[in-house]
C-alpha atoms as a PDB file:
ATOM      1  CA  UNK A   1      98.127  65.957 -15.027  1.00  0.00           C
ATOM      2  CA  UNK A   2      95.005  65.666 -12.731  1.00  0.00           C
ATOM      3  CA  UNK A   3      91.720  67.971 -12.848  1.00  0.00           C
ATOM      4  CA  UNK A   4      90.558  67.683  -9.131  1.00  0.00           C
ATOM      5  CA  UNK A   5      86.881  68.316  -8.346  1.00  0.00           C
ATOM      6  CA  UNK A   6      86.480  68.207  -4.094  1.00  0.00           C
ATOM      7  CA  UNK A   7      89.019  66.074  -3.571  1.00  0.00           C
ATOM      8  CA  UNK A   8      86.969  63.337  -5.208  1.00  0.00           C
ATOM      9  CA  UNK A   9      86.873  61.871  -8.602  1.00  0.00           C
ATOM     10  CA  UNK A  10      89.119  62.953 -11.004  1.00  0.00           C
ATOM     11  CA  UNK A  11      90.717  62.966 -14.507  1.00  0.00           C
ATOM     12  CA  UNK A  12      93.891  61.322 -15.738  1.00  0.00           C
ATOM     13  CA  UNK A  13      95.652  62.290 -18.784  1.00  0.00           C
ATOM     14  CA  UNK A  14      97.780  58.968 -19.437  1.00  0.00           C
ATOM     15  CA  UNK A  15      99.266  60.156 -22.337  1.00  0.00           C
ATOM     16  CA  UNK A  16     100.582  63.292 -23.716  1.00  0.00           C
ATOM     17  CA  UNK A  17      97.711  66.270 -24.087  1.00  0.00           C
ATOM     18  CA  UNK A  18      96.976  67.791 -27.365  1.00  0.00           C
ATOM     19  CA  UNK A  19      94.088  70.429 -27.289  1.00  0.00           C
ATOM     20  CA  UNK A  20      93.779  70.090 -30.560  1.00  0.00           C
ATOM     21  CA  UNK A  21      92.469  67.059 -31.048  1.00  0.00           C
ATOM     22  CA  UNK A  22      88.725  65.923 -29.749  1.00  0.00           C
ATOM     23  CA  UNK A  23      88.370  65.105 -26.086  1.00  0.00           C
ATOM     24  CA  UNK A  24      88.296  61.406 -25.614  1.00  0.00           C
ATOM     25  CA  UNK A  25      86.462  61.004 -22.141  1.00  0.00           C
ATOM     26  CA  UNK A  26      86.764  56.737 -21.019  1.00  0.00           C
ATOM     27  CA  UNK A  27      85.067  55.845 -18.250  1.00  0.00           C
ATOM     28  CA  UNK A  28      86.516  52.439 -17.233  1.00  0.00           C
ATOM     29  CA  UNK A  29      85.767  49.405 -14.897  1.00  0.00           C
ATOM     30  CA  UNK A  30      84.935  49.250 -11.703  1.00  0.00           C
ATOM     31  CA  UNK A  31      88.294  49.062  -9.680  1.00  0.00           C
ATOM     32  CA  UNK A  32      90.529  50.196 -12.215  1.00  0.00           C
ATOM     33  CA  UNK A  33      92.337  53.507 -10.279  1.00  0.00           C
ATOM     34  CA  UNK A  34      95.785  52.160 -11.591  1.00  0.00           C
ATOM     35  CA  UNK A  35      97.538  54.369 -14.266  1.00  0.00           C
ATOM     36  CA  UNK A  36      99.439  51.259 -15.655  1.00  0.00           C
ATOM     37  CA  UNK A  37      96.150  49.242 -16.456  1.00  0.00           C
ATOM     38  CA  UNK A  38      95.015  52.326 -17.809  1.00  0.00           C
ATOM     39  CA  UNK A  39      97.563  53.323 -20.381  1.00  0.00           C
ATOM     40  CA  UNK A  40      96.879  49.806 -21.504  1.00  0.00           C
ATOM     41  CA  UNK A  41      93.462  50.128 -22.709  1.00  0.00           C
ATOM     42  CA  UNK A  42      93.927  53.304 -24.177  1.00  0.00           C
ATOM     43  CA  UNK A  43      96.965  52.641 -25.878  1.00  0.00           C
ATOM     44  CA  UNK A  44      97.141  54.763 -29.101  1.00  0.00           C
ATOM     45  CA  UNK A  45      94.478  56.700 -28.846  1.00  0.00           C
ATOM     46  CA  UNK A  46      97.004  59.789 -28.276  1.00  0.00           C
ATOM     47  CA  UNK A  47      97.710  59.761 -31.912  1.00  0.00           C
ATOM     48  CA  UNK A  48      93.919  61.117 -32.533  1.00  0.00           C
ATOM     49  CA  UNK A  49      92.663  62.316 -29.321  1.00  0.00           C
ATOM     50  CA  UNK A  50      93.062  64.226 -26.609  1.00  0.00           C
ATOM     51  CA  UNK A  51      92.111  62.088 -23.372  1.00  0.00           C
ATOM     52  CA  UNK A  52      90.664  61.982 -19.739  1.00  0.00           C
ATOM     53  CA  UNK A  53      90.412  59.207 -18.040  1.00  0.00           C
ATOM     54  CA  UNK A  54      87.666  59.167 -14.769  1.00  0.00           C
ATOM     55  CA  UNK A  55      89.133  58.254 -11.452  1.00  0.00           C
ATOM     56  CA  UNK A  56      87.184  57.337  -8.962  1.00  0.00           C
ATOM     57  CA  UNK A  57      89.351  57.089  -5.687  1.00  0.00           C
ATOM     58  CA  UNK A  58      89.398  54.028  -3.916  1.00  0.00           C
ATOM     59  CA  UNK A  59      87.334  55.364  -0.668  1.00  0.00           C
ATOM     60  CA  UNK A  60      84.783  57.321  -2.714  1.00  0.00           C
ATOM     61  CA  UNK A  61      81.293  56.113  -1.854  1.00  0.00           C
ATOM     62  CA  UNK A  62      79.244  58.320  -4.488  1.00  0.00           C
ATOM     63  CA  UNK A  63      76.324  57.017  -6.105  1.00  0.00           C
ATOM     64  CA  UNK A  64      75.169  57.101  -9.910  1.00  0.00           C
ATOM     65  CA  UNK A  65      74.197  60.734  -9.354  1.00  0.00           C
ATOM     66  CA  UNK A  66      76.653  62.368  -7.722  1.00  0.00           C
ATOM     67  CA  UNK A  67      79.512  60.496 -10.023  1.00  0.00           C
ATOM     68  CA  UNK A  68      77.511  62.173 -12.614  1.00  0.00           C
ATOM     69  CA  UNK A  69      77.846  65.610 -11.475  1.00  0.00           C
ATOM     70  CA  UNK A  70      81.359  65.122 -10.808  1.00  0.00           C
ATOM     71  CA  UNK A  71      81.738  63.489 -13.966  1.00  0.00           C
ATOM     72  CA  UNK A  72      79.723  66.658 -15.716  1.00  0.00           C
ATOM     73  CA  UNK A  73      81.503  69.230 -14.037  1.00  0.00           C
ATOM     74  CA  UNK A  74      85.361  67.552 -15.001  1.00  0.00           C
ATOM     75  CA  UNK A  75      84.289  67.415 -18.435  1.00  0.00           C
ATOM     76  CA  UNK A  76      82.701  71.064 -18.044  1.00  0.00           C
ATOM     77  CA  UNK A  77      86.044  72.732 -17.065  1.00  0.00           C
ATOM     78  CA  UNK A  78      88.086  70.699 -19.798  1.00  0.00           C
ATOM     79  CA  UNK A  79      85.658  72.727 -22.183  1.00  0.00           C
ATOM     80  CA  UNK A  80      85.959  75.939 -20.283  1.00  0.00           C
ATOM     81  CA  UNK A  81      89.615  76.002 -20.724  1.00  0.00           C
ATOM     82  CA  UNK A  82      89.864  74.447 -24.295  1.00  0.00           C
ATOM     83  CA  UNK A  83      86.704  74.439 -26.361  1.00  0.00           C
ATOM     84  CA  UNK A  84      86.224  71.429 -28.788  1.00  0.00           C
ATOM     85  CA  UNK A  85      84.366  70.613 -31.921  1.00  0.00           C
ATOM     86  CA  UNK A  86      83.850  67.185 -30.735  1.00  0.00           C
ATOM     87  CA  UNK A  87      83.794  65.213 -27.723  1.00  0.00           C
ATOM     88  CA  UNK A  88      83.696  61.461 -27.469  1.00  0.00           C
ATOM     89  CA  UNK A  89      82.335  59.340 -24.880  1.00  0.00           C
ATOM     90  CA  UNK A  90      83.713  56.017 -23.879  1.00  0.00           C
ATOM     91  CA  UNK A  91      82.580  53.671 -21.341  1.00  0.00           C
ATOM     92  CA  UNK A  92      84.285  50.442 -20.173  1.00  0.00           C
ATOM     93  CA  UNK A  93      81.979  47.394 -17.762  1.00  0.00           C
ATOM     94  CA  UNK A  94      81.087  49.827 -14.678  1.00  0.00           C
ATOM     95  CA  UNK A  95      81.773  52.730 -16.739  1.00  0.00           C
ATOM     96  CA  UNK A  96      79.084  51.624 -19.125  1.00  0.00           C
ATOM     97  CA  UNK A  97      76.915  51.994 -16.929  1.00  0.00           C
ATOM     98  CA  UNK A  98      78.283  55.575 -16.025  1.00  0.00           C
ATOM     99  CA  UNK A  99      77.631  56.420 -19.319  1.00  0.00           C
ATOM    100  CA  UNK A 100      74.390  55.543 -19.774  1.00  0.00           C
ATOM    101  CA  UNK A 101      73.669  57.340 -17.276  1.00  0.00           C
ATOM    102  CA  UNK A 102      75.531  60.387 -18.261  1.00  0.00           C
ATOM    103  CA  UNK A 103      73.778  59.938 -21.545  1.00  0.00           C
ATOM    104  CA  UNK A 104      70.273  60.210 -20.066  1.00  0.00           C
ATOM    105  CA  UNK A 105      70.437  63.558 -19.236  1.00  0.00           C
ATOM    106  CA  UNK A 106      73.339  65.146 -21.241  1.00  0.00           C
ATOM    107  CA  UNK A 107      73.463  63.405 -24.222  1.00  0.00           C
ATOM    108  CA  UNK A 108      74.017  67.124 -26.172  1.00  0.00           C
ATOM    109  CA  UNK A 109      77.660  67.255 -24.607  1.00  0.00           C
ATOM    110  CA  UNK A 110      79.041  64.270 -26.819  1.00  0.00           C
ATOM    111  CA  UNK A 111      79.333  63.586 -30.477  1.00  0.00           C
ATOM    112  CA  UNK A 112      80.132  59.847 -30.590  1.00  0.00           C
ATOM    113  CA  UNK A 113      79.373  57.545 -28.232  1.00  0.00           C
ATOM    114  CA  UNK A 114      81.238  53.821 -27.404  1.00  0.00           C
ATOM    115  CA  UNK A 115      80.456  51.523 -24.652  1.00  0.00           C
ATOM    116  CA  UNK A 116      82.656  48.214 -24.577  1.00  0.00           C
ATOM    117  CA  UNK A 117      81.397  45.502 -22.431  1.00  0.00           C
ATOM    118  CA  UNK A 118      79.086  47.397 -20.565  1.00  0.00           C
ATOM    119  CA  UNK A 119      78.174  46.061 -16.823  1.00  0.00           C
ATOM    120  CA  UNK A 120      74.524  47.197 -17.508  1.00  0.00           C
ATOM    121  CA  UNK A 121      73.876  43.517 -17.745  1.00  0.00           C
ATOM    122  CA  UNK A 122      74.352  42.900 -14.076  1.00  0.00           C
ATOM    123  CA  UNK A 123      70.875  42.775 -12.865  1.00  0.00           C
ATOM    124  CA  UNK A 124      70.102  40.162 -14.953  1.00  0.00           C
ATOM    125  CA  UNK A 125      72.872  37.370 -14.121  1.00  0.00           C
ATOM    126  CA  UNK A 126      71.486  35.364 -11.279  1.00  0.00           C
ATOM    127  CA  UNK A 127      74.521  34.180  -9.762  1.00  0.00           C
ATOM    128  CA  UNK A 128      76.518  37.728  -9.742  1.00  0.00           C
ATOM    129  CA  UNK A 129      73.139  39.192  -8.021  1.00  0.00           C
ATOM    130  CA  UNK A 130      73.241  36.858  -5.540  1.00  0.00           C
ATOM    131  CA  UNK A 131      76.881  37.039  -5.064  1.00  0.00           C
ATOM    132  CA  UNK A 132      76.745  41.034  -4.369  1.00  0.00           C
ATOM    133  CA  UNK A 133      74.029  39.943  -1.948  1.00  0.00           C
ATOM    134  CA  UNK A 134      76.042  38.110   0.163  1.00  0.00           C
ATOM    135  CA  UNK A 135      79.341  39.959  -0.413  1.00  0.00           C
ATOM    136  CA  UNK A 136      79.153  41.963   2.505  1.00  0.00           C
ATOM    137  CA  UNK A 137      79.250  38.623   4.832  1.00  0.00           C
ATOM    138  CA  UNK A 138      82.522  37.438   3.367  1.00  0.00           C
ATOM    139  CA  UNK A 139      85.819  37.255   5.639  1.00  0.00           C
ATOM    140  CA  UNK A 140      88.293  39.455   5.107  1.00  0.00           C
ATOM    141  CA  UNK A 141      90.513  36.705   4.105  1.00  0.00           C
ATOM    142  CA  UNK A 142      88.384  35.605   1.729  1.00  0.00           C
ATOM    143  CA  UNK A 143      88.153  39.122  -0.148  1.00  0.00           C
ATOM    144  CA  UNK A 144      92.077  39.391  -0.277  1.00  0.00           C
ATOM    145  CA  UNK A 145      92.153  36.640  -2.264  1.00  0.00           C
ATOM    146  CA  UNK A 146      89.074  36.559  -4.476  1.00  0.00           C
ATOM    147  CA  UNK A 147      91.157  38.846  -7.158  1.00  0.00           C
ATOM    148  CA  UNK A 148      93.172  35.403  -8.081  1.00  0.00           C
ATOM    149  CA  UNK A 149      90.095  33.671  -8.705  1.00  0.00           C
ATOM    150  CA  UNK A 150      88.131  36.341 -10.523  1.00  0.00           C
ATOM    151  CA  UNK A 151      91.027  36.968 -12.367  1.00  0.00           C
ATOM    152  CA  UNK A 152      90.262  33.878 -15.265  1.00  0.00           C
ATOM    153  CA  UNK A 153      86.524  35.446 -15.442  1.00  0.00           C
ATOM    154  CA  UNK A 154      87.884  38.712 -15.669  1.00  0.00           C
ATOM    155  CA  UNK A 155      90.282  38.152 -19.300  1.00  0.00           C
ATOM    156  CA  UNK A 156      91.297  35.586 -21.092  1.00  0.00           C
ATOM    157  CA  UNK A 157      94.514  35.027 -19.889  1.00  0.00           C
ATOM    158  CA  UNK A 158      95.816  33.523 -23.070  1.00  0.00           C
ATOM    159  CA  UNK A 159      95.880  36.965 -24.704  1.00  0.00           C
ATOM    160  CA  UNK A 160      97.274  38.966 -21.661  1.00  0.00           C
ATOM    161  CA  UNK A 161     100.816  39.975 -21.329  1.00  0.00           C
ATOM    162  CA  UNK A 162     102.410  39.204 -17.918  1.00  0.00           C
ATOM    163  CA  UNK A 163     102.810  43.019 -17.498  1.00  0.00           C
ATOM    164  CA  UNK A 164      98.783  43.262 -18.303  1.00  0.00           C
ATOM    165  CA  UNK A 165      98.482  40.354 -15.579  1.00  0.00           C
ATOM    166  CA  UNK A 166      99.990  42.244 -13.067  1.00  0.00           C
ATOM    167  CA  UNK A 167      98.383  45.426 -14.198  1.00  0.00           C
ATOM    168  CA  UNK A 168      94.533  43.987 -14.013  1.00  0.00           C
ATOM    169  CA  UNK A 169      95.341  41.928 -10.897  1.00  0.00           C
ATOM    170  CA  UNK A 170      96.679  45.655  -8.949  1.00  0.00           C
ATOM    171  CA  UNK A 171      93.631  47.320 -10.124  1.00  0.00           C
ATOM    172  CA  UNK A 172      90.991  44.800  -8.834  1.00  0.00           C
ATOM    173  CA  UNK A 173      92.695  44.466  -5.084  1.00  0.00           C
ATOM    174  CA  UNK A 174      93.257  48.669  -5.167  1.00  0.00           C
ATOM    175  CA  UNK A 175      89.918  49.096  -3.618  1.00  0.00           C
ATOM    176  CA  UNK A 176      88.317  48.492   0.138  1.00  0.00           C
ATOM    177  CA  UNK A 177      85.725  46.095   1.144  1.00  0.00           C
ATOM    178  CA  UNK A 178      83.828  48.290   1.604  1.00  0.00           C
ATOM    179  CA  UNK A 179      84.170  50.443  -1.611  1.00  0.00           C
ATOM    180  CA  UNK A 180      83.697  47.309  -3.527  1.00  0.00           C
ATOM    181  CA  UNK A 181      80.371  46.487  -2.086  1.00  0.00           C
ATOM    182  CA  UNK A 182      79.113  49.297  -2.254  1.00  0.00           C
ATOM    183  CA  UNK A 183      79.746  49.409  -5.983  1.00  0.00           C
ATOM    184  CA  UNK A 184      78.312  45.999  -6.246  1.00  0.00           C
ATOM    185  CA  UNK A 185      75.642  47.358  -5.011  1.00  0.00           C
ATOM    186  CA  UNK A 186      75.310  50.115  -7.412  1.00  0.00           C
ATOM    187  CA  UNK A 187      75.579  47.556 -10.341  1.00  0.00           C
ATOM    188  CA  UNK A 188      72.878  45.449  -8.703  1.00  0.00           C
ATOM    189  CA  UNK A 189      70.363  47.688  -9.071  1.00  0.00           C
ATOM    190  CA  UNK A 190      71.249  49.769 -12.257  1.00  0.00           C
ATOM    191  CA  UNK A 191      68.522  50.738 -14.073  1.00  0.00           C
ATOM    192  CA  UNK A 192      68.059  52.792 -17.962  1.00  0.00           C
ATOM    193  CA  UNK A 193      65.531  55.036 -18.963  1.00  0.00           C
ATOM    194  CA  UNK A 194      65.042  53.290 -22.512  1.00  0.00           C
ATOM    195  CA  UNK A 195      62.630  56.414 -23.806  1.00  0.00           C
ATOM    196  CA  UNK A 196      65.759  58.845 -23.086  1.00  0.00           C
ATOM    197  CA  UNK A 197      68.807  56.880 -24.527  1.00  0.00           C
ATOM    198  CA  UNK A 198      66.165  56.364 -27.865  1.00  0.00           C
ATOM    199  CA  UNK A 199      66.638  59.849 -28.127  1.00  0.00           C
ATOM    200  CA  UNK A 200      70.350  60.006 -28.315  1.00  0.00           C
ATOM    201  CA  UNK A 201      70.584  60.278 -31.959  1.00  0.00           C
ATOM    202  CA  UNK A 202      74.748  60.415 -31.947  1.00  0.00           C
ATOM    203  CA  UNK A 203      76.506  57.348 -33.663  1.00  0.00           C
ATOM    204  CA  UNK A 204      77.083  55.026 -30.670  1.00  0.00           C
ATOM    205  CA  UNK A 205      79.303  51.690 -31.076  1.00  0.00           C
ATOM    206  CA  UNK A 206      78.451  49.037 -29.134  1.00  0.00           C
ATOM    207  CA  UNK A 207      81.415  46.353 -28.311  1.00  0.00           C
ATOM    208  CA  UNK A 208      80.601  42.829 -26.759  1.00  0.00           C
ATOM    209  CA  UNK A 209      83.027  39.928 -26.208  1.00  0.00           C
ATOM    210  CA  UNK A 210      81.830  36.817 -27.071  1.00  0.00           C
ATOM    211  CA  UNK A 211      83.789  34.953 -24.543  1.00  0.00           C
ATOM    212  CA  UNK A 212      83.289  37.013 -21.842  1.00  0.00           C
ATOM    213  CA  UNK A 213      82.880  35.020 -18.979  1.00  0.00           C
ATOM    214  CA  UNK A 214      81.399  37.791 -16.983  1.00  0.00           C
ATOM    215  CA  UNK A 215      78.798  39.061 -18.165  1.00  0.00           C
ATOM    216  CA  UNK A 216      76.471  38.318 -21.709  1.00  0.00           C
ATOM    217  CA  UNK A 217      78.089  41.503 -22.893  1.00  0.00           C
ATOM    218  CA  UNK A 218      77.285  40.027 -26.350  1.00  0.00           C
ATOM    219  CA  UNK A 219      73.555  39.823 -25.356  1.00  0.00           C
ATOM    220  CA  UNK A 220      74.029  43.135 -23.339  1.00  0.00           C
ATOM    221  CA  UNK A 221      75.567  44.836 -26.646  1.00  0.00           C
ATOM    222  CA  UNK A 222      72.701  43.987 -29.196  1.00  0.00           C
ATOM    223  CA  UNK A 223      69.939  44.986 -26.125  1.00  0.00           C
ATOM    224  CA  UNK A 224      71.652  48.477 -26.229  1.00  0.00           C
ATOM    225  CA  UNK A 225      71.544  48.441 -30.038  1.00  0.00           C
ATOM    226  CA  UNK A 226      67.935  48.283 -30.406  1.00  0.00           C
ATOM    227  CA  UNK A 227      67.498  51.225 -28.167  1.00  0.00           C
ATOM    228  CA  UNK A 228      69.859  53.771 -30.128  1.00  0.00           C
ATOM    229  CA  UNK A 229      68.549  54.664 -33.205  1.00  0.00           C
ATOM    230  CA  UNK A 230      72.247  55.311 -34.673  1.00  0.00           C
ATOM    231  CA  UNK A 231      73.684  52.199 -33.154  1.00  0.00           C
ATOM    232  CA  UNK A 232      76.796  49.667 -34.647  1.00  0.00           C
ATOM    233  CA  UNK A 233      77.457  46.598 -33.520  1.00  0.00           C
ATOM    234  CA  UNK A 234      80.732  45.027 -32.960  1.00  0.00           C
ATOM    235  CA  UNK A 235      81.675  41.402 -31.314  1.00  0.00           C
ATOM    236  CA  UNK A 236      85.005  40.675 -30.938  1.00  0.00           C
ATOM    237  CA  UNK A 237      84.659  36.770 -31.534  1.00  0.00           C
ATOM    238  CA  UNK A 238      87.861  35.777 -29.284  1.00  0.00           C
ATOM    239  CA  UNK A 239      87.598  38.518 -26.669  1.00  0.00           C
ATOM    240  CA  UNK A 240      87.227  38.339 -22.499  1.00  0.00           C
ATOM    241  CA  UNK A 241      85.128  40.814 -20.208  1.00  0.00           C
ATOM    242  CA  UNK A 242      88.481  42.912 -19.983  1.00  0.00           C
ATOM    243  CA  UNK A 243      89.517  43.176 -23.870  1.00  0.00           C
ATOM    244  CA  UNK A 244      90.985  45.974 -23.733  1.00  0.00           C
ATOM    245  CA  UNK A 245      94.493  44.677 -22.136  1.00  0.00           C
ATOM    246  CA  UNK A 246      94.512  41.715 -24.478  1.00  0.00           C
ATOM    247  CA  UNK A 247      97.425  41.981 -26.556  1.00  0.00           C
ATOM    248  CA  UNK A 248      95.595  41.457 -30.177  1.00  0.00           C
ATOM    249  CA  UNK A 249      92.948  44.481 -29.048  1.00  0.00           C
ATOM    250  CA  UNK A 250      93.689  47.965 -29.435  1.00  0.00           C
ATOM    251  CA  UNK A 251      90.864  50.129 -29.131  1.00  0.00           C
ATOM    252  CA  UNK A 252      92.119  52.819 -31.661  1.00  0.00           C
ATOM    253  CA  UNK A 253      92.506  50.548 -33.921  1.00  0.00           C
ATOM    254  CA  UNK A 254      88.724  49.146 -33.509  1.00  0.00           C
ATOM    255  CA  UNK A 255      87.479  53.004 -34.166  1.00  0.00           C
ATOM    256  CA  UNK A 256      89.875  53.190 -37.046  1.00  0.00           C
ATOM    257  CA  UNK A 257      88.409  50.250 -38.503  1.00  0.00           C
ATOM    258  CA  UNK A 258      84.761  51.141 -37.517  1.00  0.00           C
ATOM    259  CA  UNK A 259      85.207  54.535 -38.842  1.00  0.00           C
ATOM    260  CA  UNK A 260      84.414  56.077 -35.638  1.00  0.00           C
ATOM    261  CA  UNK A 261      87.658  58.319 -35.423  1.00  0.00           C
ATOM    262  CA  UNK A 262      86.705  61.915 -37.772  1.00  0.00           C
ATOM    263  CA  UNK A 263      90.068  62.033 -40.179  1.00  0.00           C
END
């Protein structure tokens, strides 16, 4: 069930495996270590791929870099054991940014490419940049409860289920102080190489939510999509930052419609 690499970050199959289908590699958000909140979001994707979700444990400092390498070397031994004709990447908020990077220097190991919401966008919100500032001075008491009131800015809680409530509001307390600082940190000062991704020649979809509250992952999506030369756009028009535990989205569906999935 889990591919362990140090004791670190590793993969979760949330579904039943099937070697013969392409690996599905999603990267998602930045707390979300919960298996409940992840068979969620990928939610049918079983019937046409084979997937790995990346873990990052809740204590795990590592940087861009060395999630890389771990990230790398998981999807390495996946290969070693069952070799694939295709491999798809999928990144979700903070694991949109783990993709880009991951697609800066090893864009040859994937054949399609999606990145939903991605946090890349960070940098450039004024108030989230000065909230990851002061972050680290916050009580205690203060960060326990800060998941209820990110929550509305999180999804649009007229399209969650109570079970995807619950689901989302576990994964964002899951992780320490600490950890999550340290993450907003990472976010904060995220950077892409805009000559490498140009170079990435794979079909990438790009998925913004207009109403996410967030982030300008709209704005953030059609950025990215004048960098990738084999770019497609989608906005989902009624969408939060988290879509993918509303109950109208299913992402398999999205790459059925987009013609993303190889049939």
């Amino acid at each position: 069930m889990l591919s362990q690499f140090h004791n670190n970050s590793y993969f979760l199959n949330p579904h039943q495996s099937n070697s013969n289908y392409p690996l599905f590699v999603f990267l998602p958000g930045m707390d979300e270590t919960g298996k409940e909140l992840i068979s969620i979001q990928t939610a049918g994707l079983e019937v046409a791929f084979d997937i790995r979700c990346f873990v990052i444990p809740p204590d795990d400092l590592s940087n861009w870099d060395e999630m890389t390498k771990q990230l790398i070397s998981l999807i390495q031994i996946e290969l070693e054991k069952t070799p694939r004709a295709s491999v798809y990447l999928c990144g979700e908020s903070f694991g949109g940014c783990l993709a880009l990077k991951i697609l800066e220097r090893f864009p040859q190991l994937f054949t399609k490419v999606i990145l939903i919401n991605s946090a890349s966008s960070f940098h450039r919100v004024p108030w989230l940049n000065l909230g990851s500032v002061l972050f680290p001075y916050t009580p205690n008491f203060f960060y326990k409860i800060s998941s209820f009131i990110a929550l509305p800015f999180l999804a649009n809680l007229n399209r969650l289920s109570l079970f995807s409530k619950q689901a989302i509001l576990q994964s964002t307390i899951s992780a320490p102080k600490k950890t999550a600082n340290q993450r907003l940190s990472l976010m904060r000062n995220f950077d892409i190489d805009e000559k490498k991704l140009s170079r990435v020649t794979q079909p990438v979809l790009l998925i913004g939510s207009k109403l996410d509250r967030l982030l300008p992952s709209e704005t953030e999506a059609k950025y990215l999509a004048n960098i990738f030369p084999n770019s497609r756009l989608l906005i989902l028009p009624d969408s939060g930052h988290a879509c993918l535990v509303e109950a109208d989205t299913n992402l398999y569906k999205i790459l059925l419609s987009e013609n993303i999935i190889d049939v």
